[in-house]
Protein backbone atom coordinates (compact mmCIF):
# COMPACT_ATOMS: atom_id res chain seq x y z
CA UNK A 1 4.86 0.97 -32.94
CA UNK A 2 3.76 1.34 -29.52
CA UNK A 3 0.68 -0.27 -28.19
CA UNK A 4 -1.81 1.96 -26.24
CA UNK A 5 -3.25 -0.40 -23.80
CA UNK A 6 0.31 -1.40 -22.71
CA UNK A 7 0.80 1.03 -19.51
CA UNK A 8 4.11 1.79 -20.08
CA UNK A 9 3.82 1.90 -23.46
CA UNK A 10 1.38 4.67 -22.95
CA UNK A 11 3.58 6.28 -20.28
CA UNK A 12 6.25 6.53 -23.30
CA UNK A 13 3.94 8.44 -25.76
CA UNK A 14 2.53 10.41 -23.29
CA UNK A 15 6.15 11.91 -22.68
CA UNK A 16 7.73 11.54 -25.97
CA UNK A 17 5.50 11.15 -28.42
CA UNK A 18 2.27 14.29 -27.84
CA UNK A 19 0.94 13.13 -31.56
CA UNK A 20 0.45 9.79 -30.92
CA UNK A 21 -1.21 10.41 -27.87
CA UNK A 22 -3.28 12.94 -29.09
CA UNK A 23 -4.65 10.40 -31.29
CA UNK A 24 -5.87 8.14 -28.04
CA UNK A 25 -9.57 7.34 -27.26
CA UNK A 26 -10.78 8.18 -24.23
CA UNK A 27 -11.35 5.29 -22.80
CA UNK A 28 -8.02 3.47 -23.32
CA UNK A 29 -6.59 6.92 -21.49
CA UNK A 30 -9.71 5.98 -19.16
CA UNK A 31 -8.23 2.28 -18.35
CA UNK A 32 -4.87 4.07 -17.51
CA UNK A 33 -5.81 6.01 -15.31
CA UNK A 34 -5.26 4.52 -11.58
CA UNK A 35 -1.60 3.47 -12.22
CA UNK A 36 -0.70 6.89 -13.95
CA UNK A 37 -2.36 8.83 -10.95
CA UNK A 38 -0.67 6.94 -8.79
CA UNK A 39 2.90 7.27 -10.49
CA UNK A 40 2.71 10.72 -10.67
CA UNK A 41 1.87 11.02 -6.88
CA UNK A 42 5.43 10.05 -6.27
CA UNK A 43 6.40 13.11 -7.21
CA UNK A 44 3.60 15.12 -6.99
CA UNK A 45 1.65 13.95 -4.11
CA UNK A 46 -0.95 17.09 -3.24
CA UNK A 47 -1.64 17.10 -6.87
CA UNK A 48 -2.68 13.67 -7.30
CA UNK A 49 -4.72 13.51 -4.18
CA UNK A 50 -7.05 16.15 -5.30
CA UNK A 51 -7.67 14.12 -8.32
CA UNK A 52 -8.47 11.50 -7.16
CA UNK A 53 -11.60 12.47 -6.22
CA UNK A 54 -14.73 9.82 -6.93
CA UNK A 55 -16.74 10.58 -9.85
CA UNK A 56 -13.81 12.86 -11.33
CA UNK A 57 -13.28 11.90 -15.13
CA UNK A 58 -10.33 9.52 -15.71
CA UNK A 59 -9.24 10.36 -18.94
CA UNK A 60 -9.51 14.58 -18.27
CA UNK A 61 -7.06 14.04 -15.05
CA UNK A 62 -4.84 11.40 -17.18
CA UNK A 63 -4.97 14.82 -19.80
CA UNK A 64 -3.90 16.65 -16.77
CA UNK A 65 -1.12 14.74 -16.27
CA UNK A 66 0.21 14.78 -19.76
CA UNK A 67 0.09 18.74 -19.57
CA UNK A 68 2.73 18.27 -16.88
CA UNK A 69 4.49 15.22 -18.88
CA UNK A 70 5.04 18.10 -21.09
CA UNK A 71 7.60 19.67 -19.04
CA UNK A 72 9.75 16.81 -18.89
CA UNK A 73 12.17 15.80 -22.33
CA UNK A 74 11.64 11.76 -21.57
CA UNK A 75 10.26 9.76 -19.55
CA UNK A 76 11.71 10.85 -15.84
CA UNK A 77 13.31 8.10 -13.71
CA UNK A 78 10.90 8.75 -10.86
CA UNK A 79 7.94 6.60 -12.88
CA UNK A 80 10.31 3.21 -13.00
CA UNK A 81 10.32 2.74 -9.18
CA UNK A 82 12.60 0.14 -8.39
CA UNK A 83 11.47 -2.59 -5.53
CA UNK A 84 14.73 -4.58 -3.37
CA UNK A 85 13.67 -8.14 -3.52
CA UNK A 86 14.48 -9.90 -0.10
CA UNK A 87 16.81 -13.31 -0.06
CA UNK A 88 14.72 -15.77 0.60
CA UNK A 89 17.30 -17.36 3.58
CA UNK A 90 16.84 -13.63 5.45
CA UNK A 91 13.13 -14.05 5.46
CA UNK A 92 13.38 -17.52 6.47
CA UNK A 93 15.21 -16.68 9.32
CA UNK A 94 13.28 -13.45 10.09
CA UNK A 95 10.30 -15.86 10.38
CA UNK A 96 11.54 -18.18 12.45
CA UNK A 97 10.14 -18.19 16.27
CA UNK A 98 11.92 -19.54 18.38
CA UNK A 99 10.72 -19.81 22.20
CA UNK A 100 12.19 -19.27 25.51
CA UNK A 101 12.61 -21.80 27.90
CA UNK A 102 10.45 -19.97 29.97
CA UNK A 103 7.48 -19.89 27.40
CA UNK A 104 8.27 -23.82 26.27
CA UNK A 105 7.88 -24.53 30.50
CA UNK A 106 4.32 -22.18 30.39
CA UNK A 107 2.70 -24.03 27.36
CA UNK A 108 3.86 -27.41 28.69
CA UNK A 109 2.15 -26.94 32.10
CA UNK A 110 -0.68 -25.27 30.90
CA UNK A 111 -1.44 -28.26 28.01
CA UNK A 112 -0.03 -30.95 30.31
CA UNK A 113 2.16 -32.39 28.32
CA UNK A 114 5.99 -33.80 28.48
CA UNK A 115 8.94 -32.70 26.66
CA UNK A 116 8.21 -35.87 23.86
CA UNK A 117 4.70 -34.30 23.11
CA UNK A 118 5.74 -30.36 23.11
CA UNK A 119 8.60 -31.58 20.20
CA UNK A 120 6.16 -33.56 18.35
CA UNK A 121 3.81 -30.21 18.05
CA UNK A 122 6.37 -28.69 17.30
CA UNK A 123 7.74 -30.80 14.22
CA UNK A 124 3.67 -31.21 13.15
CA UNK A 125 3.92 -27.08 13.05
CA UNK A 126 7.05 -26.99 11.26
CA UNK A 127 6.15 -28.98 8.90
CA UNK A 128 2.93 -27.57 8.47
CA UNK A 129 4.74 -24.26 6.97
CA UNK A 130 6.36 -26.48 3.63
C-alpha cells in the first residue's frame, strides 16, 4: 500500500494508480504541491511558471498536473533527476589557494612581517578549515 504523504509515493499513484489518487484529500495533495510543481517544470517549464502564481490553489494545480500525468503509462524518467556527487579529493584540491610569490611578498610588506610569521598564519588558517 502506498502512503500518501510520502512524495514519491504520491508521484507513483498519481501516474499509475488514478483511483487511489482520486481518493486523496486536498490537503495532503496541498502539502505536495511545491516539489511536484517543481518536477514537472523540468519538462514543462512555461507551464509550471504560470502556476506558480501566489495565492493560486495548491491542490487544483497539483490536479492539473495529474491531468497531464495522464498521458504518460508510468512514472517518466524525467521526475528521478539524478545529481553527480563530487570526490571529495577534487574539491579539496579545487579549494585549495595557493599564492604567488608575488602576493606572499605584498601581504608580508604590507603586515610587516618575516617569512617565520607569514607560515605560522598560514598553518593557524589551515588548520582553521579541519
Amino acid at each position: 500500500m502506498l502512503d500518501e504523504t510520502k512524495l514519491f509515493d504520491f508521484i507513483k499513484m498519481m501516474f499509475e494508480k488514478p483511483k487511489e489518487y482520486d481518493a486523496i484529500k486536498q490537503h495532503n495533495k496541498k502539502r505536495h504541491f511545491f516539489m511536484i510543481n517543481r518536477f514537472f517544470s523540468i519538462k514543462f517549464p512555461d507551464n509550471a511558471n504560470a502556476f506558480n502564481l501566489n495565492g493560486i490553489e495548491g491542490s487544483h494545480v497539483v490536479d492539473s498536473w495529474r491531468m497531464v500525468a495522464g498521458r504518460f503509462k508510468g512514472v517518466p524518467g524525467w521526475i528521478y533527476t539524478k545529481t553527480k556527487k563530487a570526490s571529495p579529493s577534487a574539491a579539496k584540491v579545487k579549494d585549495q589557494y595557493i599564492p604567488s610569490d608575488e602576493a606572499v611578498k605584498f601581504y608580508m610588506t604590507k603586515n610587516e612581517i618575516g617569512k617565520r610569521e607569514f607560515s605560522e598564519v598560514n598553518c593557524s588558517l589551515s588548520n582553521q578549515e579541519h
